[in-house]
Protein backbone atom coordinates (compact mmCIF):
# COMPACT_ATOMS: atom_id res chain seq x y z
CA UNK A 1 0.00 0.00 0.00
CA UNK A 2 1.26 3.53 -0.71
CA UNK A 3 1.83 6.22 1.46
CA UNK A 4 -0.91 8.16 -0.28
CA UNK A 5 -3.52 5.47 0.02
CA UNK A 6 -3.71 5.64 3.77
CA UNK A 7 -5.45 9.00 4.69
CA UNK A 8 -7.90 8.02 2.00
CA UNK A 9 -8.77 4.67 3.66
CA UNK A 10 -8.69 6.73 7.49
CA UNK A 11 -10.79 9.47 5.93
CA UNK A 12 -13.18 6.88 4.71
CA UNK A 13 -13.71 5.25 8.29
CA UNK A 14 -14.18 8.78 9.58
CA UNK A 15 -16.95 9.31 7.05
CA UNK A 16 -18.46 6.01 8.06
CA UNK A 17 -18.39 7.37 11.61
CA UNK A 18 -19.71 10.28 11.23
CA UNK A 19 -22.62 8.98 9.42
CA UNK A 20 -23.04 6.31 12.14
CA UNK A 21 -23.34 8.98 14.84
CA UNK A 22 -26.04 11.02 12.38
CA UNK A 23 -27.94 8.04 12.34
CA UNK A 24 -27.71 7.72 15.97
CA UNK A 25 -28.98 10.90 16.69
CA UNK A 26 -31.89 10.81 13.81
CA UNK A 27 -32.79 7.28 15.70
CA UNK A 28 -32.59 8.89 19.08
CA UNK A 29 -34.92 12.57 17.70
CA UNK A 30 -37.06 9.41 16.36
CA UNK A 31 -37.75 8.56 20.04
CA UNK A 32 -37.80 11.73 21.32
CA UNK A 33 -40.66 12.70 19.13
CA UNK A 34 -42.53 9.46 19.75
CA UNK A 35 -41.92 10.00 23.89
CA UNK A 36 -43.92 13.42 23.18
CA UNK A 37 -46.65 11.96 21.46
CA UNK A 38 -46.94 9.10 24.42
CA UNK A 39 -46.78 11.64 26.97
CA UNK A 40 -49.89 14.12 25.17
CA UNK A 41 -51.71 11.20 24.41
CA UNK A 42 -51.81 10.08 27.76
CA UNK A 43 -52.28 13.60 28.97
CA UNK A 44 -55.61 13.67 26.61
CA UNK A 45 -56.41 10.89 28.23
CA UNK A 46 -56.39 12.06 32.00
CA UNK A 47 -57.84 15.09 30.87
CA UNK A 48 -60.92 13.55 29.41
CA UNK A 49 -60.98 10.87 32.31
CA UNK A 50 -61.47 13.97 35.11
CA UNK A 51 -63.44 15.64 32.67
CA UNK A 52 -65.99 12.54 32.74
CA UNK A 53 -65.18 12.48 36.58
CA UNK A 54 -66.03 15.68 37.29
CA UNK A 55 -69.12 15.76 35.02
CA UNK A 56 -70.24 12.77 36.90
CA UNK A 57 -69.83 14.08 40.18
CA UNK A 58 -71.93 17.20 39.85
C-alpha cells in the first residue's frame, strides 16, 4: 500500500463514523418525538378521564 492510500482509507472510516453517529442521533430525535406523542396522548387521556369524573360528580 502507498503512502498516499492511507489518509484516504482513514478518511473513509471517519466518514463512516460520522454517518453512524447522524444516524444515531436521527434514531434517538425518532424517540424523542414518539416520547412526546406518548406523553400528550396520555395527557388527553387524564384530561378527558377527570373531565368525565367531574361531570359525573356534579
Amino acid at each position: 500500500m502507498r503512502a498516499r492510500e492511507v489518509p484516504h482509507v482513514m478518511a473513509g472510516r471517519s466518514l463512516q463514523g460520522r454517518r453512524s453517529k447522524r444516524h444515531h442521533q436521527n434514531d434517538l430525535a425518532s424517540l424523542r418525538g414518539l416520547a412526546v406523542l406518548l406523553v400528550l396522548s396520555a395527557a388527553v387521556r387524564l384530561a378527558r378521564t377527570a373531565s368525565l369524573h367531574f361531570d359525573s360528580a356534579s
